[in-house]
Protein backbone atom coordinates (compact mmCIF):
# COMPACT_ATOMS: atom_id res chain seq x y z
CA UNK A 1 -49.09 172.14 227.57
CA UNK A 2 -49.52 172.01 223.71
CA UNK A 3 -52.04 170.74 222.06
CA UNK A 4 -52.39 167.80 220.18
CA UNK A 5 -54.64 169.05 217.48
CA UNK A 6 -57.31 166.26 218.38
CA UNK A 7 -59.98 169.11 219.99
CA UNK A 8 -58.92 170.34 223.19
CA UNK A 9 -57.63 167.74 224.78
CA UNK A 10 -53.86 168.54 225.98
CA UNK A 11 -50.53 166.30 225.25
CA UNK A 12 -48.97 165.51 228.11
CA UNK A 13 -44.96 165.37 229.12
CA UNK A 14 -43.73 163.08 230.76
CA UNK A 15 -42.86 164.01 234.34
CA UNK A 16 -45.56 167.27 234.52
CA UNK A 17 -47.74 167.31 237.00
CA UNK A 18 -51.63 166.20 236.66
CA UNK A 19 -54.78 165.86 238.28
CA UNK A 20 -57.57 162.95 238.60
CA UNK A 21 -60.05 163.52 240.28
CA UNK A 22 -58.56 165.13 243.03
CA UNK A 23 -55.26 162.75 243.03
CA UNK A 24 -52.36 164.46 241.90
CA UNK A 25 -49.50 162.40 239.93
CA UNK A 26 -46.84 162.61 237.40
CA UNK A 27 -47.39 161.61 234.20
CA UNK A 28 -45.44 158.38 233.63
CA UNK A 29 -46.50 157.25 230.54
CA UNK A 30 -49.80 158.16 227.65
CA UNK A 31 -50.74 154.79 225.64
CA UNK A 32 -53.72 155.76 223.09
CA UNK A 33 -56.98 157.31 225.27
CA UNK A 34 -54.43 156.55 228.87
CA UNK A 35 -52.29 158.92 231.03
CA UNK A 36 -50.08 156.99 233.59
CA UNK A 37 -49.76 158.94 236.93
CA UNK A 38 -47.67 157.87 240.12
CA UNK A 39 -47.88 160.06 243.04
CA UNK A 40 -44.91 162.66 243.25
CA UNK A 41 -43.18 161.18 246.55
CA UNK A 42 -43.00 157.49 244.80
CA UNK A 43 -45.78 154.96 245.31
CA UNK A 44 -48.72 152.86 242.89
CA UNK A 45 -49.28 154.11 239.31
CA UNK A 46 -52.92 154.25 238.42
CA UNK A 47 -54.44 155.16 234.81
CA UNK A 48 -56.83 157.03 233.78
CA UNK A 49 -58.85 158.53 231.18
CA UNK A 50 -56.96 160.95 228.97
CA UNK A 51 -60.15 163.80 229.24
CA UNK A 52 -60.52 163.78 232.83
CA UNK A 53 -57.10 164.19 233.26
CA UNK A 54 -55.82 168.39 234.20
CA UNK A 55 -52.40 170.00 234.31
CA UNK A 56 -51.06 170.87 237.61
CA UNK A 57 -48.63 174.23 237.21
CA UNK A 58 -45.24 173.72 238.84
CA UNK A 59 -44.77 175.75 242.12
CA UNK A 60 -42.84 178.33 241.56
CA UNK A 61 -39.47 179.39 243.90
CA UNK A 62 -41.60 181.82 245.64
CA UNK A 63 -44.14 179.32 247.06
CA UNK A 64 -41.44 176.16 247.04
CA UNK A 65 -39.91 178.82 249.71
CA UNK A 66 -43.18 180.46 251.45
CA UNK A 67 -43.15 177.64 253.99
CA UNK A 68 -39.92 177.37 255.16
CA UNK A 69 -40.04 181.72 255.42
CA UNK A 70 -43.03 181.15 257.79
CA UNK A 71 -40.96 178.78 259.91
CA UNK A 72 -37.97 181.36 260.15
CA UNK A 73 -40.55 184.26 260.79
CA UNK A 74 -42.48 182.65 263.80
CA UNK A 75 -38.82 181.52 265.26
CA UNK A 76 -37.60 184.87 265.22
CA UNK A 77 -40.93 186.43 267.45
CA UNK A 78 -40.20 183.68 270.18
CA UNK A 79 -36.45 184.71 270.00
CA UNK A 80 -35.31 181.28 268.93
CA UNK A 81 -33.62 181.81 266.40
CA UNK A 82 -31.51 178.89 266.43
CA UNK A 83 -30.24 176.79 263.03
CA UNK A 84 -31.03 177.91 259.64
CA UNK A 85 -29.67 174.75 258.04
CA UNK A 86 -32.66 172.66 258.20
């Protein structure tokens, strides 16, 4: 994230990934001190206070794929190996 030159507060992209208070969104919108976050699968936006808001780093292809790995892994110990597609 870049900085706005304002202190240290961060400008936000639209579409990144952000934290309130525990609630993670993307940022849909900034208007003046307000980032606009909706939850990544879809659902309410809420607003909230440009400083309390924190960048969220993008998984990377490693751990987008880590799960699915595991899943292939503990098939092939129980001999099931069965379809890959999905």
């Amino acid at each position: 994230m870049q900085n706005d030159g304002q202190g240290d507060e961060p400008m936000y992209k639209r579409g990144q990934l952000a934290k309130d208070r525990g609630r993670t969104g993307r940022v849909m919108d900034i208007e003046g001190n307000r980032v606009w976050l909706r939850p990544p699968g879809g659902g309410r936006e809420w607003d909230a206070p440009r400083e309390r808001v924190r960048p969220v780093p993008e998984p990377s292809a490693t751990d987008a794929l880590r799960p699915r790995l595991r899943e292939v892994n503990a098939r092939s110990r129980r001999g099931r190996w069965g379809d890959f597609s999905g």
